[in-house]
Every structure is written in structure tokens, then in C-alpha cells.
Protein backbone atom coordinates (compact mmCIF):
# COMPACT_ATOMS: atom_id res chain seq x y z
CA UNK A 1 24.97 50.03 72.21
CA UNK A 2 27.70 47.65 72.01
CA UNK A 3 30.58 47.10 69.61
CA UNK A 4 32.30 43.94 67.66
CA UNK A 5 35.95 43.70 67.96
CA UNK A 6 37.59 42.16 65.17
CA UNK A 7 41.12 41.38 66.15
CA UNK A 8 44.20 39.86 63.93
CA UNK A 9 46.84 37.73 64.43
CA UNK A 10 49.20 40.42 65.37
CA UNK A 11 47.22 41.69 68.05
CA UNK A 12 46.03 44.66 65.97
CA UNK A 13 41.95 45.48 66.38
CA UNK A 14 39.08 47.13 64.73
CA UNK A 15 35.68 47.93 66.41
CA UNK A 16 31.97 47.76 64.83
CA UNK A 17 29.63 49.65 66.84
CA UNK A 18 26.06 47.31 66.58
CA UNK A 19 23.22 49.65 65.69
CA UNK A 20 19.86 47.32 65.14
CA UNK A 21 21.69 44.34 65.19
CA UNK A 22 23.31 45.73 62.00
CA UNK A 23 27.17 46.40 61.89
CA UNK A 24 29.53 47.41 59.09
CA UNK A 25 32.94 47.93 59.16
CA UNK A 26 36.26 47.94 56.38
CA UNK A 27 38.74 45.47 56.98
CA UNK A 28 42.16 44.38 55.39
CA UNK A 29 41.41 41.57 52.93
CA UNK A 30 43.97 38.09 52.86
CA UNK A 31 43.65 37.69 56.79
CA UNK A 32 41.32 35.79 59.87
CA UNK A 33 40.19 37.54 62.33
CA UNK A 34 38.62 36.35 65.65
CA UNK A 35 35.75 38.33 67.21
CA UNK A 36 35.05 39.22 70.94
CA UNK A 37 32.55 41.80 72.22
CA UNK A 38 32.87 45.24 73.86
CA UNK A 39 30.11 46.90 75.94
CA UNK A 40 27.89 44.13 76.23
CA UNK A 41 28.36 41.91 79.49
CA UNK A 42 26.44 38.48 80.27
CA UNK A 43 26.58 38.23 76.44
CA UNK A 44 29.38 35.85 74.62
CA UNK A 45 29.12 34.89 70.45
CA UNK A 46 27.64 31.32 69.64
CA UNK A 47 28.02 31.55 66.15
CA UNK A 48 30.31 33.61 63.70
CA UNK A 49 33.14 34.56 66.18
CA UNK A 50 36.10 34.16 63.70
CA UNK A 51 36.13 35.48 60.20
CA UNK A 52 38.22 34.93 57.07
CA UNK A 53 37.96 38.06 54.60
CA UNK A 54 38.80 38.00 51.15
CA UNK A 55 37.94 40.53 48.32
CA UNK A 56 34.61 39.07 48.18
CA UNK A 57 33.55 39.18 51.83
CA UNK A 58 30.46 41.05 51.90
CA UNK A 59 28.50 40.02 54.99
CA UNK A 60 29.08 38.24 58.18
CA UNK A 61 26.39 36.92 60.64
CA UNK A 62 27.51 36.86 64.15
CA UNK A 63 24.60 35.43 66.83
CA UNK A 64 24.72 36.40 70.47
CA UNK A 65 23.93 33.93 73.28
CA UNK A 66 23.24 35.77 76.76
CA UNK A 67 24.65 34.31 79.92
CA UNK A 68 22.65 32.02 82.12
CA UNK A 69 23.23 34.48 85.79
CA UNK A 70 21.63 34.20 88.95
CA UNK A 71 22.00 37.35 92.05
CA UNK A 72 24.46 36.76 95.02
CA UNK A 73 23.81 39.07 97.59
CA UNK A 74 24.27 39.65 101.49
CA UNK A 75 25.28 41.83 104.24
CA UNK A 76 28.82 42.89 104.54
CA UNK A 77 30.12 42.30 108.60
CA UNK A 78 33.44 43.21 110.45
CA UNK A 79 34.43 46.35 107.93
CA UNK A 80 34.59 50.26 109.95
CA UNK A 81 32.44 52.89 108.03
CA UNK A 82 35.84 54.43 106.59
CA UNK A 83 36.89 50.94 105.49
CA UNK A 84 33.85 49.92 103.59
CA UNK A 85 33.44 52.85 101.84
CA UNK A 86 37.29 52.24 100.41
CA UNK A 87 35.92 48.42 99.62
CA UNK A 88 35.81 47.16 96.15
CA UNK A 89 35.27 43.83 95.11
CA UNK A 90 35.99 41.45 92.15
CA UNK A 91 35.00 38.05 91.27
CA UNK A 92 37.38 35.67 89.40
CA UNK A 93 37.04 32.60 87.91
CA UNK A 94 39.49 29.83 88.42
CA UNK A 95 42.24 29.67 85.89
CA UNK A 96 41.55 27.30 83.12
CA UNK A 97 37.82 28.04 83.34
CA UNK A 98 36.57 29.39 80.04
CA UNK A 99 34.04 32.39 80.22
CA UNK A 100 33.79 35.36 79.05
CA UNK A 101 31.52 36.91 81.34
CA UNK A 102 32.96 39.61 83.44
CA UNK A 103 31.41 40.06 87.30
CA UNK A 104 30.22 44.07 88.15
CA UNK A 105 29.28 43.92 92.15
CA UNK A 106 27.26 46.76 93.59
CA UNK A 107 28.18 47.72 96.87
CA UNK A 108 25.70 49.34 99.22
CA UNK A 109 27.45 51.00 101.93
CA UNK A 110 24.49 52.83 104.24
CA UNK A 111 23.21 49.72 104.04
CA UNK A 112 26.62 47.60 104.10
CA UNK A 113 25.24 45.18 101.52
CA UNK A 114 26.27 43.87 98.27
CA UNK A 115 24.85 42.00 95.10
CA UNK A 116 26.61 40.45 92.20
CA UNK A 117 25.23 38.75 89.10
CA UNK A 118 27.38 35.21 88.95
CA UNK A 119 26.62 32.29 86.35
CA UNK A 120 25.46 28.80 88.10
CA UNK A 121 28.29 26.22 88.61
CA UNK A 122 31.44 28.54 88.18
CA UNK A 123 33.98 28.48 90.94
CA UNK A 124 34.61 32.17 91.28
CA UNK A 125 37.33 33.79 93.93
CA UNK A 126 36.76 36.79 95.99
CA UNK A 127 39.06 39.34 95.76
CA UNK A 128 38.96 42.33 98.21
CA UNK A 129 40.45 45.66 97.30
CA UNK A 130 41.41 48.68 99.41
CA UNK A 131 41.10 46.79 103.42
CA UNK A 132 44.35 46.02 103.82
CA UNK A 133 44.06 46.04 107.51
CA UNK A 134 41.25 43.23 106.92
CA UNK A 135 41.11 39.80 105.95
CA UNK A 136 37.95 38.45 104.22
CA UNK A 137 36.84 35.12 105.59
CA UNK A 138 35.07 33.58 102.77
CA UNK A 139 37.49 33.70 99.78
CA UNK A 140 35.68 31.30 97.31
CA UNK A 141 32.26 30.73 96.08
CA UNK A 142 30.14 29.24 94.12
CA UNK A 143 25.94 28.92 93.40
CA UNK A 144 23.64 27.12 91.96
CA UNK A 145 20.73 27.70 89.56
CA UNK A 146 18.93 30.31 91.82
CA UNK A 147 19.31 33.55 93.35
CA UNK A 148 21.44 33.14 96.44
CA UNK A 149 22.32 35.32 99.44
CA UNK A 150 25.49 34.65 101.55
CA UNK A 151 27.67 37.00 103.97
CA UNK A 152 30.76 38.90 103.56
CA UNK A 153 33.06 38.56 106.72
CA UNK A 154 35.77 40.31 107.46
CA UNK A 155 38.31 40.39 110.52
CA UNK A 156 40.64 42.95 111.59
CA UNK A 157 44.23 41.81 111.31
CA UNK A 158 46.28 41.53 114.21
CA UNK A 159 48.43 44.33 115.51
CA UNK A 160 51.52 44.93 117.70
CA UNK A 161 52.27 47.42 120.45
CA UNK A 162 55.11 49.42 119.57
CA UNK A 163 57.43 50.77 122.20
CA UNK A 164 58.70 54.45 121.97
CA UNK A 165 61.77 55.51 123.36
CA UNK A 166 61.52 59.21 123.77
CA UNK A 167 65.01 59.63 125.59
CA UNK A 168 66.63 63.05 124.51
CA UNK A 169 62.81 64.61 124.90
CA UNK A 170 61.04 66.31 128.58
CA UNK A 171 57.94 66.36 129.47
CA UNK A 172 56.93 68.86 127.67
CA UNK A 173 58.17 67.66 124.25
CA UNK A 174 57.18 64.66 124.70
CA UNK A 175 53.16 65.66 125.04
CA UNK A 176 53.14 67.43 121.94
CA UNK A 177 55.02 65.00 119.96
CA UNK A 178 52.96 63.14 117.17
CA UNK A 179 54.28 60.29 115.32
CA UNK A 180 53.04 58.74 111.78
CA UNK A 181 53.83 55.23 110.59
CA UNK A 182 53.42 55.02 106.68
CA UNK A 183 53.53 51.50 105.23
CA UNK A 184 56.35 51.31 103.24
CA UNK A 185 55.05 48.22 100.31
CA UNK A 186 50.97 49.44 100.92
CA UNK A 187 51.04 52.83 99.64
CA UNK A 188 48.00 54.64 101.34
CA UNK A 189 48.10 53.51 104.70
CA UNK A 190 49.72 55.31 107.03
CA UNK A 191 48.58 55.55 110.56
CA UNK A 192 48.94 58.69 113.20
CA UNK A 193 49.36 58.63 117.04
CA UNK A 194 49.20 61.58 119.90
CA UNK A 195 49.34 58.78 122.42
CA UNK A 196 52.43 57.18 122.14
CA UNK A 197 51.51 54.71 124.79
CA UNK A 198 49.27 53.20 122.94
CA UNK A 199 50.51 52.81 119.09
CA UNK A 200 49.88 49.31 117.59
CA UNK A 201 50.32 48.40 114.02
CA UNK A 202 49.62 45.49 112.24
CA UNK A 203 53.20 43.41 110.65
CA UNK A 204 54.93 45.51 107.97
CA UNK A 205 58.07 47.96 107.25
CA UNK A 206 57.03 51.85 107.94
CA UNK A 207 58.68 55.25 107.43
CA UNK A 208 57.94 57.54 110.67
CA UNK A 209 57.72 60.94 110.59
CA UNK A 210 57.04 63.08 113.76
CA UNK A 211 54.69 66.31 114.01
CA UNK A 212 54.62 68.88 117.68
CA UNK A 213 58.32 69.27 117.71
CA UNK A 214 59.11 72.79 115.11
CA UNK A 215 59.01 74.87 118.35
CA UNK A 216 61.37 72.91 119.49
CA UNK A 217 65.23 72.81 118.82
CA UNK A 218 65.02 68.97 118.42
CA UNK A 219 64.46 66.43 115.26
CA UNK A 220 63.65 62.87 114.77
């Protein structure tokens, strides 16, 4: 089920869980309280969302309206297997836009689709977690009155070759020396090279740490 929160002026809350469309709950007489709900998405209150209770409150009658939502969905292009599995997505409304219904997206990735459940007429902006290394194409959207289908595009970001100087190594260091880049502002991405002819990373500050070298009496 799904609960009422009843929350006063100093920020302070109490929570009704809704059992049969019945609720009751105890609450400090002499103050107003406004009302929001918890647990029920693509619902908002029409009627009864702020209450005044004195000693002689008794009952309240708070009326649900659910959200008028139609399905976005499409494939998902340009992501690597190990990047869309990290993907998550949110939808946002513009600031200044009042709603209070909160976007879930389902994200298939064997079948690198998604769906989302958006309300008709409501600017919304994409927001892409956890593909840093990506850059989503389509940042806005928004639909009409029916279900609507449109694609997710990403691109790879560009990269940069990276020069190694190995002087103070042979030949033989030199082949077994690894070398990690960790992104010093993304934590999480950090990237690992055996061929040091051919590291390229994307703009950023990174901490490098080496690997192949402890038989060796040699450090970074």
C-alpha cells in the first residue's frame, strides 16, 4: 500500500499507511499541516492536501487523482555491453514545472531497449548516469497524448594518444611494464594498458600507477 505524509511547518513529518482507502493517524493539535504521498507514483492529491487540526479534528478526506502517462520507449545505440549494463537513466522536468510525478525507466539490456512512463506535454531532460566516456545525443524530450517510441544515442567521447617516455627502462622492462590511468574528479574509471604504444584517454587529470616492474629494482 501507500502512505500519507503529513508534514509541519518545521519540516517535521508523520506517515499514515492507507489500508482500504482508510487511514488514521495522531497528530499534534494547534498546527497546519500539508500532505504529500509516499509509495504511490502517477498519483498526486486533488482535494484535502493541507490540514488544520484542532482538538476537534476527527476526520479528514483526502481524494487521489492519477496521472494522465503515456510509454516512451526505443532502442538504446552507440553504448559497449560493459557500458550499458552500468547505464541508468532519469527523467527531469524543467525547473519551475509543477508535478509531482516521479519518472522509473526500465532498462532492457540483452535487448538494449528502454521504456519510461512520461505525462503528455511536460518538457522532461535526460539525464545519463554511469557512461562517462559517452555523450547522449538527445538530451530533451517531450510527447504527446500517445504512446511514443524514440532512440537513445550515444557517442563515444573523444580521446588522446598519450606519449610514454620509458627512458631509465630496457627492453625487457619495458615489455612487462603495465600502466593504469585513474580519473582523478570521476571516481570509477580508471583505464589499464600493456601496450604503451597505443594508450589514449579521453580529457581529464589521472593518477598512474604502473604494474610488471616488482622483479625489477626500478619504480615509477
Amino acid at each position: 500500500g501507500y502512505k500519507l505524509v503529513f508534514s509541519n511547518a518545521a519540516g517535521k513529518t508523520w506517515k499514515a499507511s492507507v489500508q482500504d482507502s482508510v487511514f488514521n493517524i495522531k497528530l499534534p493539535s494547534g498546527y497546519t499541516y500539508a500532505l504529500s504521498l509516499e509509495g504511490a507514483n502517477g498519483y498526486l492529491i486533488s482535494e484535502g492536501n493541507t490540514l488544520q487540526v484542532s482538538d476537534s479534528t476527527k476526520t479528514h478526506q483526502v481524494s487521489l487523482k492519477k496521472v494522465e502517462l503515456y510509454t516512451l520507449s526505443g532502442k538504446i545505440t552507440g553504448l559497449a555491453s560493459s557500458s550499458l549494463s552500468k547505464l541508468a537513466l532519469k527523467y527531469n522536468v524543467a525547473p519551475g514545472v509543477k508535478t509531482v510525478y516521479l519518472p522509473t525507466p526500465v532498462i532492457d539490456t540483452t535487448k538494449a531497449e528502454y521504456r519510461v512512463s512520461l505525462e503528455p506535454n511536460v518538457s522532461y531532460t535526460i539525464q545519463a548516469d554511469g557512461v562517462n566516456d559517452y555523450i547522449l545525443q538527445n538530451k530533451s524530450i517531450s510527447i504527446g497524448k500517445k504512446d511514443t517510441s524514440a532512440e537513445l544515442s550515444f557517442t563515444a567521447k573523444a580521446t588522446y594518444t598519450v606519449n610514454i617516455n620509458l627512458q631509465g627502462l630496457n627492453a625487457a622492462q619495458s615489455s612487462k611494464l603495465g600502466l593504469t590511468f585513474a580519473n582523478l574528479n570521476e571516481k570509477g574509471y580508471s583505464y589499464s594498458f600493456t601496450n604503451l604504444g597505443a594508450i589514449k584517454l579521453r580529457s581529464g587529470v589521472y593518477s598512474i600507477s604502473a604494474t610488471g616492474l616488482d622483479v625489477f629494482p626500478v619504480e615509477l
